[in-house]
N, C-alpha and C. Protein backbone atom coordinates (compact mmCIF):
# COMPACT_ATOMS: atom_id res chain seq x y z
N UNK A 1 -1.11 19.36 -2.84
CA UNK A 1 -1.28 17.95 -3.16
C UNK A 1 -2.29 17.34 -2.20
N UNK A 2 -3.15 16.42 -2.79
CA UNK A 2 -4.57 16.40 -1.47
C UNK A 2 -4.16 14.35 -2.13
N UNK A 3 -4.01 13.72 -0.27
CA UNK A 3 -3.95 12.81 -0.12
C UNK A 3 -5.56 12.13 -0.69
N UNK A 4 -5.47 11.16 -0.76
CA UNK A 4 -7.05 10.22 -1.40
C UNK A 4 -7.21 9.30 0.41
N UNK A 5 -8.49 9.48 0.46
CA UNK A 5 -8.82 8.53 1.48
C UNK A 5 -8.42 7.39 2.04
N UNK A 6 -7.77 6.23 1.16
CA UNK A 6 -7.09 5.41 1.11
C UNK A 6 -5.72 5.51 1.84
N UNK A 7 -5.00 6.42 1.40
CA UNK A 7 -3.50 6.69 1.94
C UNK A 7 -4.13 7.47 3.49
N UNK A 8 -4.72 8.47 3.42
CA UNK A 8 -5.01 8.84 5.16
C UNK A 8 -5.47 7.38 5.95
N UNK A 9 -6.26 6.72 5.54
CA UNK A 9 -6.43 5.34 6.66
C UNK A 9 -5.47 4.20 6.53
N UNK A 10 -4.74 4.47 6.00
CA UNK A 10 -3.22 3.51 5.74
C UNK A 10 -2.29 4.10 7.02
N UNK A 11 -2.12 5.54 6.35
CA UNK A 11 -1.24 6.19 7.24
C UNK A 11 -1.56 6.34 8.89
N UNK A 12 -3.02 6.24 9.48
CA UNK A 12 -3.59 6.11 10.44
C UNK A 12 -3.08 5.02 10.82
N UNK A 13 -3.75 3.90 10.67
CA UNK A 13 -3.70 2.48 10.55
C UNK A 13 -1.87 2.13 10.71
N UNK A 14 -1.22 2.80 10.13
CA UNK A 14 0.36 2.64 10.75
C UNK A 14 0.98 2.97 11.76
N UNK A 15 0.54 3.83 12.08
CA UNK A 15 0.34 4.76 13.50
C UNK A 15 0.11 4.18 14.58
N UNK A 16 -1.09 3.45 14.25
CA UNK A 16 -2.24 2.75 15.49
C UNK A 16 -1.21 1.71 15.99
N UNK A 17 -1.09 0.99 15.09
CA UNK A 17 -0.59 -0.89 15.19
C UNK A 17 0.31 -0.96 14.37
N UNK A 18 1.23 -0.23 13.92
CA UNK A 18 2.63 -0.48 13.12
C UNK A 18 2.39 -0.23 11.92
N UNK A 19 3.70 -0.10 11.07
CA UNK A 19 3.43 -0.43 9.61
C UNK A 19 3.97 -1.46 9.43
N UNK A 20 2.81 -2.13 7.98
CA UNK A 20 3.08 -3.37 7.59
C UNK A 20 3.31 -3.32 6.16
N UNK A 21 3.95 -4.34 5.49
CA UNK A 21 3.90 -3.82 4.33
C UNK A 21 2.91 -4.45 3.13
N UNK A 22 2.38 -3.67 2.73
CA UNK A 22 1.37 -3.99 1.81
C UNK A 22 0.96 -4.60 0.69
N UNK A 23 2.38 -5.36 0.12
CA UNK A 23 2.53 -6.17 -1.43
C UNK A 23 2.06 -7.48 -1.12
N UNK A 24 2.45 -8.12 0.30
CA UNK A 24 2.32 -9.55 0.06
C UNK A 24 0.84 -10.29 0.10
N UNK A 25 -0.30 -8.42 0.61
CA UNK A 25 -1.53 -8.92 0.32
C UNK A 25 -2.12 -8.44 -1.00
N UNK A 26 -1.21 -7.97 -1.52
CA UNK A 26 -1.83 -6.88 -2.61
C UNK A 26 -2.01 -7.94 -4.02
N UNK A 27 -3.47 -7.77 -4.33
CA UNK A 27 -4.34 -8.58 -6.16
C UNK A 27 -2.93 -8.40 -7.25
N UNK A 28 -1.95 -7.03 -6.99
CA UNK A 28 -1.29 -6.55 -8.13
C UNK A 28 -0.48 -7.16 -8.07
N UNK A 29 0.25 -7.85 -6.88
CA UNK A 29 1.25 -8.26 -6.23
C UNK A 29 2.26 -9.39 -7.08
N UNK A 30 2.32 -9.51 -8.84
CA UNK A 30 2.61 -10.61 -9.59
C UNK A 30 2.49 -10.28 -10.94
N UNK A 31 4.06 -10.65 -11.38
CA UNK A 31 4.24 -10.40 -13.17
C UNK A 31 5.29 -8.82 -12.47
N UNK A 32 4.40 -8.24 -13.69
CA UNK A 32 4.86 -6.89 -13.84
C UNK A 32 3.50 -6.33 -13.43
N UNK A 33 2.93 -5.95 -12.74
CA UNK A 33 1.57 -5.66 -13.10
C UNK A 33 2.12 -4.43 -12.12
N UNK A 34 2.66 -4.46 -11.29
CA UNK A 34 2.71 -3.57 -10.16
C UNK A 34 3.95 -2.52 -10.54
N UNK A 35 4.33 -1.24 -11.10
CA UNK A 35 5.55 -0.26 -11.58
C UNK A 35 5.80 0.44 -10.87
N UNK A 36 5.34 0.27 -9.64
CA UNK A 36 5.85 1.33 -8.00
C UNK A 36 6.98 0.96 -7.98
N UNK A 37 7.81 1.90 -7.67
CA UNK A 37 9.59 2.01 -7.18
C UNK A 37 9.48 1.48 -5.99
N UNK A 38 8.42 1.70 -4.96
CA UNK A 38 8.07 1.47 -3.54
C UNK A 38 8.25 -0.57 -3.76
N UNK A 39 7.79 -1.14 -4.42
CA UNK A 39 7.04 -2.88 -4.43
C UNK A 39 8.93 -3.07 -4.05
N UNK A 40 8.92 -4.23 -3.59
CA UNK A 40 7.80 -4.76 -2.95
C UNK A 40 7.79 -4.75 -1.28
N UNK A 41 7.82 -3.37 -0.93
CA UNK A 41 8.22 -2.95 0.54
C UNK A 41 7.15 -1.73 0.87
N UNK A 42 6.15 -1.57 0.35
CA UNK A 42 5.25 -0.51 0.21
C UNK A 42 4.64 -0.70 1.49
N UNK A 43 4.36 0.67 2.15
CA UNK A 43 3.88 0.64 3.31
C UNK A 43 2.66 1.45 3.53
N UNK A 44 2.52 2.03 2.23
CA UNK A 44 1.47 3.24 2.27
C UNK A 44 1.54 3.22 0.46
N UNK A 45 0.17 2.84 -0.31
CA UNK A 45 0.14 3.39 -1.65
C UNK A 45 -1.27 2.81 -2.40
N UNK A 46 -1.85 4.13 -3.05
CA UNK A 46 -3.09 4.50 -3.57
C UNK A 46 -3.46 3.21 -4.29
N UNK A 47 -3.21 2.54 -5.06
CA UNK A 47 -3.30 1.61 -5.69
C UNK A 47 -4.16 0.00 -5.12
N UNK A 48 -3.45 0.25 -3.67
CA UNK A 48 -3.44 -1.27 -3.10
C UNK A 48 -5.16 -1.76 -3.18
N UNK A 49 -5.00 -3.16 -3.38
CA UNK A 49 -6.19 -3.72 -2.98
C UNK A 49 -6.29 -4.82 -2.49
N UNK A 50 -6.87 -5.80 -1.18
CA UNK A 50 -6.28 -7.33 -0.88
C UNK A 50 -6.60 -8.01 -1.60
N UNK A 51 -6.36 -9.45 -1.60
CA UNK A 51 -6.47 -10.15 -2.32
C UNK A 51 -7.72 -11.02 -1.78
């Protein structure tokens, strides 16, 4: 299984300075738009983008 670039500098980036969780900046973040089991406590996931 080969991680995507995104999730390795997430997973870095949690490491460095904590994990944070990623929905309350996330564009998807509203409605249904978002079908991760993870939302809305995601700390690491391919998808994300800020707002």
């Amino acid at each position: 299984m080969s991680l995507s670039w995104k999730v390795v500098m997430q997973k870095i980036r949690n490491r460095i300075i904590g994990a944070s969780i990623l929905c309350d900046t996330c564009q998807y973040n509203w409605g249904n738009v978002c079908k991760k089991p993870e939302r809305p406590n995601a700390k690491v996931c391919e998808e994300y983008k800020r707002k």
